[in-house]
N, C-alpha and C. Protein backbone atom coordinates (compact mmCIF):
# COMPACT_ATOMS: atom_id res chain seq x y z
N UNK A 1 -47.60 113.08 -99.18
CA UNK A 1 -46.93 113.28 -100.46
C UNK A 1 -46.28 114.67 -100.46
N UNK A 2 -45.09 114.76 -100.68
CA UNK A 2 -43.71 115.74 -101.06
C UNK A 2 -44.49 116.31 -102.29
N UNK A 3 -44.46 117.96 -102.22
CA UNK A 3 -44.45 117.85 -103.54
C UNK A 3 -43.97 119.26 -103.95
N UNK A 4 -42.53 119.35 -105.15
CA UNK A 4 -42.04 120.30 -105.30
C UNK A 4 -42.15 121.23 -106.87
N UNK A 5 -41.73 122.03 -106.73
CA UNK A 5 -41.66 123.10 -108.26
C UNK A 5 -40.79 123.85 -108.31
N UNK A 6 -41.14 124.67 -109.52
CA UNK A 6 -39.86 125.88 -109.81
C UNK A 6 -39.98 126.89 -108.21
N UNK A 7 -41.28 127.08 -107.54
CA UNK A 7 -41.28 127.91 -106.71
C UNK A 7 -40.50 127.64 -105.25
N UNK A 8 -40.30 126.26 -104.86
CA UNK A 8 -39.16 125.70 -103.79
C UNK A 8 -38.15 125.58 -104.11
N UNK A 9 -37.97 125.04 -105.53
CA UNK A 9 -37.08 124.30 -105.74
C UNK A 9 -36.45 124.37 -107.52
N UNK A 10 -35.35 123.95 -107.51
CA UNK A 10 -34.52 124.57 -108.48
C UNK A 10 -33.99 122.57 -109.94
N UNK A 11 -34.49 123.38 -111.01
CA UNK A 11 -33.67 122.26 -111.95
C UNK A 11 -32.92 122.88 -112.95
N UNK A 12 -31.49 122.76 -112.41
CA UNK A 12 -29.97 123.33 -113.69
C UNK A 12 -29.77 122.19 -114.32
N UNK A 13 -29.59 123.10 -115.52
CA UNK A 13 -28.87 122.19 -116.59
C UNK A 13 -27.57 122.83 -116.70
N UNK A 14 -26.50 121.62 -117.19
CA UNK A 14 -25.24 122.19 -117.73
C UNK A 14 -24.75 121.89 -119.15
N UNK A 15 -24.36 122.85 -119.94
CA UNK A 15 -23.20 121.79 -121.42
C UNK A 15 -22.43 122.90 -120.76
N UNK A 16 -21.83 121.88 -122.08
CA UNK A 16 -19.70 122.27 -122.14
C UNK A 16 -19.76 122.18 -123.36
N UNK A 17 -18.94 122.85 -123.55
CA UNK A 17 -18.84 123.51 -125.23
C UNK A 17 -17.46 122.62 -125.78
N UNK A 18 -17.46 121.97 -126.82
CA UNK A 18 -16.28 121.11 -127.52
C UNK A 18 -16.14 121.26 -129.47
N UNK A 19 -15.34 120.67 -129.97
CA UNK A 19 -14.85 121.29 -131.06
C UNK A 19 -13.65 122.29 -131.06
N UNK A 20 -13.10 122.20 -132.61
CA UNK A 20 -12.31 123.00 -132.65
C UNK A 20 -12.17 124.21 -132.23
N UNK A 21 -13.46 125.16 -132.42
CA UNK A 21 -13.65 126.13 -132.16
C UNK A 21 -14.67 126.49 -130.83
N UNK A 22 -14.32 125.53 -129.83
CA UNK A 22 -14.38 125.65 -128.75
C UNK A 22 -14.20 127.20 -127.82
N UNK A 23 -13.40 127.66 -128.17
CA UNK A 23 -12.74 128.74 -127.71
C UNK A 23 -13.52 129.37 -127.67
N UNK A 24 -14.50 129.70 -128.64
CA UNK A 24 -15.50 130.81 -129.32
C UNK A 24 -16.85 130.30 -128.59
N UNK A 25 -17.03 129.70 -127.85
CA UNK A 25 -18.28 128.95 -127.58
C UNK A 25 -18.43 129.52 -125.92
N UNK A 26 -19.43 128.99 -125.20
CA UNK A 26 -19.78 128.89 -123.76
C UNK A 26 -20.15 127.81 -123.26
N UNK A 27 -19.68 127.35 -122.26
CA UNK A 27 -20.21 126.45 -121.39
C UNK A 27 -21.47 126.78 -120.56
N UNK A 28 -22.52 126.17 -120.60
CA UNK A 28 -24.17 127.06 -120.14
C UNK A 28 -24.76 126.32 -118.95
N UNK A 29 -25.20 127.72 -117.98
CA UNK A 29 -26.30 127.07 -117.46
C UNK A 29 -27.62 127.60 -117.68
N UNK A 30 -28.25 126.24 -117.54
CA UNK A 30 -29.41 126.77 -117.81
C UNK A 30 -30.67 125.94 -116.67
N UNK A 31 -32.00 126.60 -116.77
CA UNK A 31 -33.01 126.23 -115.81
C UNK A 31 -33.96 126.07 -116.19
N UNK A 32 -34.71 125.02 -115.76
CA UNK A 32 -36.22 124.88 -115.88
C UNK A 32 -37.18 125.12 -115.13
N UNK A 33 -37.71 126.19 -115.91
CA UNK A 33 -39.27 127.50 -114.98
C UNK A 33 -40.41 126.51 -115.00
N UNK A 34 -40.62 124.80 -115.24
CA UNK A 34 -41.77 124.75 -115.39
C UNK A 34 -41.37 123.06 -114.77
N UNK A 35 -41.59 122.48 -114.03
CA UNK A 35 -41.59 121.12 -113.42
C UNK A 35 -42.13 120.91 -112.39
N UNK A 36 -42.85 119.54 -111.53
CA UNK A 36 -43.51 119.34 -110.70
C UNK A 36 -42.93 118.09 -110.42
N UNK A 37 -42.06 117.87 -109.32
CA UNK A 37 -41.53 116.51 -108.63
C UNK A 37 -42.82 116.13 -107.57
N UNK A 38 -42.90 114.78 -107.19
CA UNK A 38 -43.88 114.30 -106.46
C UNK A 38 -43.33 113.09 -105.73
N UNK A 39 -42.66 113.54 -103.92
CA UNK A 39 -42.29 111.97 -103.94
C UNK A 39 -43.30 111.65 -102.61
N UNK A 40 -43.50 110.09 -102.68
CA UNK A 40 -44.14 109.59 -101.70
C UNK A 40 -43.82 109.36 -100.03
N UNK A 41 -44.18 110.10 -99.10
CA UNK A 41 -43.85 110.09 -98.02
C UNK A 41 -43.29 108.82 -96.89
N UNK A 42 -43.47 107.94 -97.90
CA UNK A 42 -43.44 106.51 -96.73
C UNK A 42 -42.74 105.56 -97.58
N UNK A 43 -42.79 105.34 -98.68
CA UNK A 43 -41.68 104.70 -100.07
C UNK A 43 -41.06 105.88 -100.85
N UNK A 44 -40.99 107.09 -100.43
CA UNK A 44 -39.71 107.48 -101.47
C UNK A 44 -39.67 107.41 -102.69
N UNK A 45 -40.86 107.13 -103.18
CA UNK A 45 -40.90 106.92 -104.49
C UNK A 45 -41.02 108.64 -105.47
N UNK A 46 -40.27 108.51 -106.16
CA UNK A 46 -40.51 109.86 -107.18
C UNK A 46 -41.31 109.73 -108.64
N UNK A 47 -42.18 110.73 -108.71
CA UNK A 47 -42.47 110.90 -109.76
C UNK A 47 -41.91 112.34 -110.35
N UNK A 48 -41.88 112.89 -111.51
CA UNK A 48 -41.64 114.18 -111.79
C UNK A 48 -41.43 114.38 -112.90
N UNK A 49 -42.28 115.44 -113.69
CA UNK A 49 -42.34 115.88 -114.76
C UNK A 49 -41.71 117.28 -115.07
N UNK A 50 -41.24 117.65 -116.39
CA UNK A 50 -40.41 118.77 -116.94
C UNK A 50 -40.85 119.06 -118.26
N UNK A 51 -41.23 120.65 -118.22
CA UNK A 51 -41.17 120.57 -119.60
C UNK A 51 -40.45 121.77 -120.20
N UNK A 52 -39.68 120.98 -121.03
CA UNK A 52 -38.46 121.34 -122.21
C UNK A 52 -38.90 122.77 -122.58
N UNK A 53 -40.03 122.87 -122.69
CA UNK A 53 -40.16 124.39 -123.49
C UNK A 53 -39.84 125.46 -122.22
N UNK A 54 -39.54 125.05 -121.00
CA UNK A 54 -39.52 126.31 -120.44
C UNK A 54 -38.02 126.54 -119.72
N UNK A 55 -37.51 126.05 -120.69
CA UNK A 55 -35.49 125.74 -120.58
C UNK A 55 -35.15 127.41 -120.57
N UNK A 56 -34.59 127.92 -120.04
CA UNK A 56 -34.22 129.62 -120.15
C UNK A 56 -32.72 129.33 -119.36
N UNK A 57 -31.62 129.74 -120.14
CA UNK A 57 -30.33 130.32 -119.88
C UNK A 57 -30.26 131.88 -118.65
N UNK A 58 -29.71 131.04 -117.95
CA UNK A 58 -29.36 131.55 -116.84
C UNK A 58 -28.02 132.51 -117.31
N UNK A 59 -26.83 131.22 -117.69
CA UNK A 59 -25.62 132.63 -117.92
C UNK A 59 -24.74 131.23 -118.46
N UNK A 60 -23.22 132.32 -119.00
CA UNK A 60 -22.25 131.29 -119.16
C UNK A 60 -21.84 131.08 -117.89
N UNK A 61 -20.30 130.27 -118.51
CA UNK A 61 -19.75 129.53 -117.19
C UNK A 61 -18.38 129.83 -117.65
N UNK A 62 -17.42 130.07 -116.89
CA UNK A 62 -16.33 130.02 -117.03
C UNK A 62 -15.71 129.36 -115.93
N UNK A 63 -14.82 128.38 -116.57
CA UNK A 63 -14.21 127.24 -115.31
C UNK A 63 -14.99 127.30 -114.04
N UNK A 64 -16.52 126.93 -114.16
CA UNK A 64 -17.31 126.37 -113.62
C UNK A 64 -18.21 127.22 -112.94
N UNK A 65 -17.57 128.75 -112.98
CA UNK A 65 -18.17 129.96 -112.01
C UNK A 65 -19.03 130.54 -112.91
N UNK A 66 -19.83 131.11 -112.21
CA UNK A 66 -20.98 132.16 -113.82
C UNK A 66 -19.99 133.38 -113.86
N UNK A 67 -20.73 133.19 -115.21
CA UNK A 67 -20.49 134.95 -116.03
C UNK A 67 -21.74 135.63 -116.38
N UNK A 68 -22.45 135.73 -115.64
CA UNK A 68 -23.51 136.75 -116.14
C UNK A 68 -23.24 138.04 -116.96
N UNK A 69 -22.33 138.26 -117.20
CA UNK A 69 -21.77 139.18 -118.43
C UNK A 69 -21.54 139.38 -119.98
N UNK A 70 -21.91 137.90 -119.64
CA UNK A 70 -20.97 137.14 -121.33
C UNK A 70 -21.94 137.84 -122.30
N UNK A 71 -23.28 137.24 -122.02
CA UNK A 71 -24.06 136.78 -122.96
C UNK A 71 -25.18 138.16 -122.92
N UNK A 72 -25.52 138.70 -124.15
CA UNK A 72 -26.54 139.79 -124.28
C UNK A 72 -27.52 138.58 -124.41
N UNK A 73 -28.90 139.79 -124.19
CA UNK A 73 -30.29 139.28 -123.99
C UNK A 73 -30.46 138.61 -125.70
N UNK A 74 -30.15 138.82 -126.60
CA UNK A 74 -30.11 138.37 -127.80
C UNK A 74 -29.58 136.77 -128.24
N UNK A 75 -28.33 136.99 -127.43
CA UNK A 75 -27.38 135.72 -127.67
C UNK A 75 -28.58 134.41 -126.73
N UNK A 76 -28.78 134.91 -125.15
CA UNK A 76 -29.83 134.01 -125.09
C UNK A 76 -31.07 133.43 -125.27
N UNK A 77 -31.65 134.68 -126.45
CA UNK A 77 -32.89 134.09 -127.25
C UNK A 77 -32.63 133.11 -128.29
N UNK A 78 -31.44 133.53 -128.79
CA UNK A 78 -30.81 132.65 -130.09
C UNK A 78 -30.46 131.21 -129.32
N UNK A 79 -30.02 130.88 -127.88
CA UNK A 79 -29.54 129.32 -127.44
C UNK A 79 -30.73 128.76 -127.23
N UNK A 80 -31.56 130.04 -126.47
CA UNK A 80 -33.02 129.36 -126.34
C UNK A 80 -33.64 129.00 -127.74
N UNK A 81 -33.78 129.30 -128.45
CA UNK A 81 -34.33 128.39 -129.29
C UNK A 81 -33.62 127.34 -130.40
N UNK A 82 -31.95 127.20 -130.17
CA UNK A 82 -31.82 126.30 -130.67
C UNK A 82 -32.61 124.88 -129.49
N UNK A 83 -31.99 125.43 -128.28
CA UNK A 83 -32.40 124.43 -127.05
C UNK A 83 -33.72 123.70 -127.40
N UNK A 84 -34.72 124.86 -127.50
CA UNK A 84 -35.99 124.37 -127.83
C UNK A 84 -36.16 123.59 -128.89
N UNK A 85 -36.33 124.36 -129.91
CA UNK A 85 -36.69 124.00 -131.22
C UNK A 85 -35.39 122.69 -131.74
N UNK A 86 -34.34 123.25 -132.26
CA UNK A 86 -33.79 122.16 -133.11
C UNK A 86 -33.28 121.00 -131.96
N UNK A 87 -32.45 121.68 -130.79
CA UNK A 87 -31.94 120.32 -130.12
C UNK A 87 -32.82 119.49 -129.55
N UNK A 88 -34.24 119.96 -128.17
CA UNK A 88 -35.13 119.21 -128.18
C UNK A 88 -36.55 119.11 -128.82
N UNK A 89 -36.69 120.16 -129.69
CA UNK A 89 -37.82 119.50 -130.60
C UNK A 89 -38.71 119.54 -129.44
N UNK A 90 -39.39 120.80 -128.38
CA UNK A 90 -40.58 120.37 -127.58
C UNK A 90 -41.48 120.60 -127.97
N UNK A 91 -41.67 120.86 -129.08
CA UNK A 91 -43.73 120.88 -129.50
C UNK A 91 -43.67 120.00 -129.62
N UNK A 92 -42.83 118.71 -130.68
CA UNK A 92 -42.97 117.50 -130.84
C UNK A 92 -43.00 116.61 -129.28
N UNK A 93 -42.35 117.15 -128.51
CA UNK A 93 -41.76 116.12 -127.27
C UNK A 93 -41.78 116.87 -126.11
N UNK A 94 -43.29 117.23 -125.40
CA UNK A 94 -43.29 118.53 -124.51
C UNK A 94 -43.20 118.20 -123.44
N UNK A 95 -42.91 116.92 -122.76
CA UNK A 95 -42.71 116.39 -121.75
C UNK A 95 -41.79 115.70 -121.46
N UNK A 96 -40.83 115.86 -120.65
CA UNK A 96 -39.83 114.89 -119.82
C UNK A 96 -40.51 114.32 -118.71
N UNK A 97 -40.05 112.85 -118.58
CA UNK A 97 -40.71 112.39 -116.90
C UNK A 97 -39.61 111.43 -116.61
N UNK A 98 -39.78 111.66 -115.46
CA UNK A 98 -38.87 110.44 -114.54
C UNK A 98 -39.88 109.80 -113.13
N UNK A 99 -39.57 108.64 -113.58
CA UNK A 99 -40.42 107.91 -112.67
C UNK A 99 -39.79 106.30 -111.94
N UNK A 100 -39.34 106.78 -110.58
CA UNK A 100 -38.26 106.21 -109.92
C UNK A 100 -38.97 104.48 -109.88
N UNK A 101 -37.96 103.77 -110.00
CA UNK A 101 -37.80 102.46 -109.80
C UNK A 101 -37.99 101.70 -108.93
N UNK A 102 -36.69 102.59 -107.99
CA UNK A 102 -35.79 101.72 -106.78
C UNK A 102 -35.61 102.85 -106.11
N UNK A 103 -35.79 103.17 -104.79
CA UNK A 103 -35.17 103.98 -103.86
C UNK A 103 -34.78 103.67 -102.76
N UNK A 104 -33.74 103.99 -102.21
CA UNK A 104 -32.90 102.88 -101.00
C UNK A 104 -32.05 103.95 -100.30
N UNK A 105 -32.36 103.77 -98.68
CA UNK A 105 -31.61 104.96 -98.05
C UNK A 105 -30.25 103.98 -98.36
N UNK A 106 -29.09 105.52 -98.20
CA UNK A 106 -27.64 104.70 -98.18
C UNK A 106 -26.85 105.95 -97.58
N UNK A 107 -26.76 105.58 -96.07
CA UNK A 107 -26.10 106.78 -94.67
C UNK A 107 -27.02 107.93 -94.57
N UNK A 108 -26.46 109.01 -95.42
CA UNK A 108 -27.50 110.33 -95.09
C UNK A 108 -28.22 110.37 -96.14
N UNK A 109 -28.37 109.42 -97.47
CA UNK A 109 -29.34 109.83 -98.72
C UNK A 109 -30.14 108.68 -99.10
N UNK A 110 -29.99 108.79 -100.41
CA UNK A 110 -30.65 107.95 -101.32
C UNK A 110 -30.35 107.59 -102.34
N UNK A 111 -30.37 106.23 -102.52
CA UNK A 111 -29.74 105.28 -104.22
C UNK A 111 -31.33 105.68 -105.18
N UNK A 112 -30.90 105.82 -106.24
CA UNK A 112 -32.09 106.28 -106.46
C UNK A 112 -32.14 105.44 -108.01
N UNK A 113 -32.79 104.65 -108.45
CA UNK A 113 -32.97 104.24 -109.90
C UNK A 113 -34.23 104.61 -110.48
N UNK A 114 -34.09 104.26 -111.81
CA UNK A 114 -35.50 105.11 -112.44
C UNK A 114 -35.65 105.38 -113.90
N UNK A 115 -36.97 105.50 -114.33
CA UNK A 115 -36.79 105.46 -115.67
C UNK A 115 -37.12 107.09 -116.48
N UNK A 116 -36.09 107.49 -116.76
CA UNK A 116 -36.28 108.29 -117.82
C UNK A 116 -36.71 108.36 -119.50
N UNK A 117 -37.97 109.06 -119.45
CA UNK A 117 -38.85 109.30 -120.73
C UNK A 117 -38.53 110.79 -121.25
N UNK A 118 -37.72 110.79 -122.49
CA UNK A 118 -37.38 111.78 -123.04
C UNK A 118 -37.50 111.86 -124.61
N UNK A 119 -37.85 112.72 -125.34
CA UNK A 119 -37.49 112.70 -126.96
C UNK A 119 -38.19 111.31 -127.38
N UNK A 120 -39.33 110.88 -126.86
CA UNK A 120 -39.76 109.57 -127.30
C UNK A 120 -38.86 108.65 -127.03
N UNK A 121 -38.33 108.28 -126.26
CA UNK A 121 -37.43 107.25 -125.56
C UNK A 121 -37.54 107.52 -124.25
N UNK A 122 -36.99 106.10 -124.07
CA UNK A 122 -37.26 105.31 -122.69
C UNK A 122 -36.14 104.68 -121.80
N UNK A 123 -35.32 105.47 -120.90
CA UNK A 123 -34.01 104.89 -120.17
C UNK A 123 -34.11 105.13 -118.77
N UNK A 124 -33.33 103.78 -118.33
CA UNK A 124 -32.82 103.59 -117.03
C UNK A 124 -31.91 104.38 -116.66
N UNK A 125 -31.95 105.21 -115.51
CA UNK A 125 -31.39 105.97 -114.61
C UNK A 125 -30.73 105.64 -113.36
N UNK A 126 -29.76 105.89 -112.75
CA UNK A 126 -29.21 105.48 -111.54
C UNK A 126 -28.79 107.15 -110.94
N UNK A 127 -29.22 107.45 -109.66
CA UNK A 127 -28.48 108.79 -109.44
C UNK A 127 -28.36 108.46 -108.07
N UNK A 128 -27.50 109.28 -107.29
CA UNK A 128 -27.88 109.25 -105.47
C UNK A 128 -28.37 110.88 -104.82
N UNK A 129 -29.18 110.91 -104.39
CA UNK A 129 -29.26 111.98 -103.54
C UNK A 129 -29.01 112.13 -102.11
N UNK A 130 -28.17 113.30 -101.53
CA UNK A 130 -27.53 113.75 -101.02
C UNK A 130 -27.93 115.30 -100.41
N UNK A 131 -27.65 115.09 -99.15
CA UNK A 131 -28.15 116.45 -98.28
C UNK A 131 -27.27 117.58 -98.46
N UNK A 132 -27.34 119.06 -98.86
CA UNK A 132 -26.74 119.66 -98.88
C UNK A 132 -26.88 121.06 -98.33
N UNK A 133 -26.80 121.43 -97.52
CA UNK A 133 -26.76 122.78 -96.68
C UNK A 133 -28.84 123.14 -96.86
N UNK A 134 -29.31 121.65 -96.30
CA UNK A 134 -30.60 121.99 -95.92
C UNK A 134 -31.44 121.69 -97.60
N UNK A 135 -30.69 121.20 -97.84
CA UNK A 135 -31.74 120.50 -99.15
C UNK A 135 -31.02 119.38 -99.93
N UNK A 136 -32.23 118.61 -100.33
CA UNK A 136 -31.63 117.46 -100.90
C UNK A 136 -31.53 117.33 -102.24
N UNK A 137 -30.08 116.90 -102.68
CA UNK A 137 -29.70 117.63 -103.89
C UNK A 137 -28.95 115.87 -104.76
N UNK A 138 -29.49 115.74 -105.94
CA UNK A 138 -29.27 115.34 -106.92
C UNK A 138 -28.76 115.46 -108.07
N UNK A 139 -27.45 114.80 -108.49
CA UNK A 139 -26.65 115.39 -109.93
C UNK A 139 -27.13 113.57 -111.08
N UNK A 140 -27.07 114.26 -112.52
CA UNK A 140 -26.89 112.95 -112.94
C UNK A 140 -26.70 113.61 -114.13
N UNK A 141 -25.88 113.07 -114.74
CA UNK A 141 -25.22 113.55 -116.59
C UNK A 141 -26.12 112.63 -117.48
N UNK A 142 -26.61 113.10 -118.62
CA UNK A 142 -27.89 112.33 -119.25
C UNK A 142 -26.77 112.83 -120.77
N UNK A 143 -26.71 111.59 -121.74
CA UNK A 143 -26.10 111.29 -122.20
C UNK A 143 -27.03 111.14 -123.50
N UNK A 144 -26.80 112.69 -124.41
CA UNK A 144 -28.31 113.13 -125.74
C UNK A 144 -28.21 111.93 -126.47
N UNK A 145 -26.84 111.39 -126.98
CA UNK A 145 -27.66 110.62 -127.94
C UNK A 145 -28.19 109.20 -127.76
N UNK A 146 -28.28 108.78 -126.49
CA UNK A 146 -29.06 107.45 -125.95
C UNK A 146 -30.73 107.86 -125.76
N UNK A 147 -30.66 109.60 -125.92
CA UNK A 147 -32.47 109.62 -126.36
C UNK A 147 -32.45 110.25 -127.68
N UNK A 148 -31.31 109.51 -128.42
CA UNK A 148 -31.79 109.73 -130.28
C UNK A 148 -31.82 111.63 -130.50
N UNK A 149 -31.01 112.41 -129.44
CA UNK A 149 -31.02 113.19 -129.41
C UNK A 149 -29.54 114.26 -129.92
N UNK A 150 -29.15 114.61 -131.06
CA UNK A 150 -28.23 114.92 -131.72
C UNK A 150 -27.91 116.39 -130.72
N UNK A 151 -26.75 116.37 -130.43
CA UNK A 151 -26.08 118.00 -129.58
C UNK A 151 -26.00 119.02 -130.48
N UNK A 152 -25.86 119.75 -130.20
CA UNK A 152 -26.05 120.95 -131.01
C UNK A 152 -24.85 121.37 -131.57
N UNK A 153 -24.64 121.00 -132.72
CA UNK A 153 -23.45 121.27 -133.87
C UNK A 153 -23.69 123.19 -134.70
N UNK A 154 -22.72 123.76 -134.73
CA UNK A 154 -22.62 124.74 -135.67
C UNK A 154 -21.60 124.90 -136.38
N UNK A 155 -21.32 125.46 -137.56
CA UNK A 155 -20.06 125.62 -137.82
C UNK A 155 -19.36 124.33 -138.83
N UNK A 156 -20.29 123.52 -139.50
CA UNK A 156 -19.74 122.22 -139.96
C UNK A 156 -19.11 121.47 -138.99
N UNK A 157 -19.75 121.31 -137.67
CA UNK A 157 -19.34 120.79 -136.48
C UNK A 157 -18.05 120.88 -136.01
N UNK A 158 -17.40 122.53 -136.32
CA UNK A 158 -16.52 122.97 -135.38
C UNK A 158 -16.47 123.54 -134.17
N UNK A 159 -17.87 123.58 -134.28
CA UNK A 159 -18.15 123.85 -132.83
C UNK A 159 -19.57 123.33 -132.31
N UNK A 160 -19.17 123.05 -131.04
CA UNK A 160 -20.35 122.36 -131.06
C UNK A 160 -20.44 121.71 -129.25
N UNK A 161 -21.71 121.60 -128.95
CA UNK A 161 -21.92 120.60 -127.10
C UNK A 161 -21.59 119.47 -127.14
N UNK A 162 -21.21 119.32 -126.03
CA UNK A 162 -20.67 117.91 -125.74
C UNK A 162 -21.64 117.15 -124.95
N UNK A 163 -21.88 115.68 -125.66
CA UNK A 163 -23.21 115.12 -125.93
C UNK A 163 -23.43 114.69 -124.29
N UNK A 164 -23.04 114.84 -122.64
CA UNK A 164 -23.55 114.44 -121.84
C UNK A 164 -23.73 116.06 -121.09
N UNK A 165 -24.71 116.23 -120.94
CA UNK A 165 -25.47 117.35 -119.81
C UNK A 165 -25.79 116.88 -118.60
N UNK A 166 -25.63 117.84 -117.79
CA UNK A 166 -25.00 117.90 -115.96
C UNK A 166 -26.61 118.27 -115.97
N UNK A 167 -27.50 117.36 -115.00
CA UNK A 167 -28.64 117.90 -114.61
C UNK A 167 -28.44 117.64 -113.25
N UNK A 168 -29.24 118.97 -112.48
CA UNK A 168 -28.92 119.39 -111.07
C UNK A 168 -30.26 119.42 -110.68
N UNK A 169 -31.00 118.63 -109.32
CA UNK A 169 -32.18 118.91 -109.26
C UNK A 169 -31.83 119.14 -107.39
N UNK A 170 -32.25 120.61 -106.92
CA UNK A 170 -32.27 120.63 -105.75
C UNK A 170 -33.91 121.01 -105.21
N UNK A 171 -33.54 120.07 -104.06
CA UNK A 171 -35.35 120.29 -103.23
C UNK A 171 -34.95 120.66 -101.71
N UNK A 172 -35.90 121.31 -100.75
CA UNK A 172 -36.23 121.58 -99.42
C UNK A 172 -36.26 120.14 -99.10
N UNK A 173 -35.39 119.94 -97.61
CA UNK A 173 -35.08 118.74 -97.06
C UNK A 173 -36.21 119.10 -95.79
N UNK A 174 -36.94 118.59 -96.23
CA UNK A 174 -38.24 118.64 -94.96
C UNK A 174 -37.92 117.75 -93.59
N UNK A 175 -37.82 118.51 -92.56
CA UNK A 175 -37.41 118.19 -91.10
C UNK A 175 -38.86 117.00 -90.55
């Protein structure tokens, strides 16, 4: 049994900022300091847990590159806890899990299906993973309000995230 964390291995999040007042906003990344993936050595099977409360902003983004400049230590206590508190609500909901389905080599990776448990809901997942300069790396856009999960509006919703987030999960490709 595989088994990874924040200390090998890395989970980014992305939004994109939409609304009128877009302009005024950031596109974010952000990371999770606290998860434990678990896959099975002989079926490929994944398990892996996350938890929401330990979401911490990394930096903005500008046309896709960081800005570690943008944002004072203030501005990212204030995203961190909308993140936390109002958008995912993790005292109520302190656990994310994904717990794979279907896994199927396909050339150099993996088809990967699976069910995602989030915000008290329950969805099917499809992602592929893919080798990338010595680790195997997974993208999949998770789409808030199919987990009853409202984006984060300010402004009488002139500004505001755009409801699918870029999750990035990279692991050590063990030889």
């Amino acid at each position: 049994m595989a088994r990874y964390d924040a200390y090998n291995s890395e989970c980014l999040l992305f939004s994109f900022k939409d609304g009128l007042l877009a302009r005024l906003a950031h596109d974010l990344k952000l990371q999770v300091e606290r998860f434990s993936i678990e896959v099975d050595d002989t079926t490929h099977q994944i398990k892996a847990t996350f938890d929401p409360s330990s979401i911490q902003v990394v930096c903005a983004q500008i046309d896709g590159r960081d800005d570690p400049s943008t944002l004072s230590r203030g501005d990212k206590k204030k995203i961190y806890d909308n993140v936390t508190k109002d958008v995912l609500r993790s005292r109520k909901h302190p656990e994310i899990r994904f717990d794979s389905t279907n896994v199927v080599e396909r050339g150099e990776g993996f088809a990967v299906e699976g069910t995602l448990q989030m915000y008290g809901k329950s969805r099917n997942i499809q992602t592929s993973v893919r080798s990338d300069r010595g680790r195997w790396l997974a993208e999949v856009n998770i789409h808030q309000p199919d987990f009853g999960i409202k984006p984060y509006t300010a402004a009488l919703g002139a500004l505001k995230v755009k409801p699918d987030v870029l999750v990035r999960v990279s692991v050590p490709r063990e030889s």
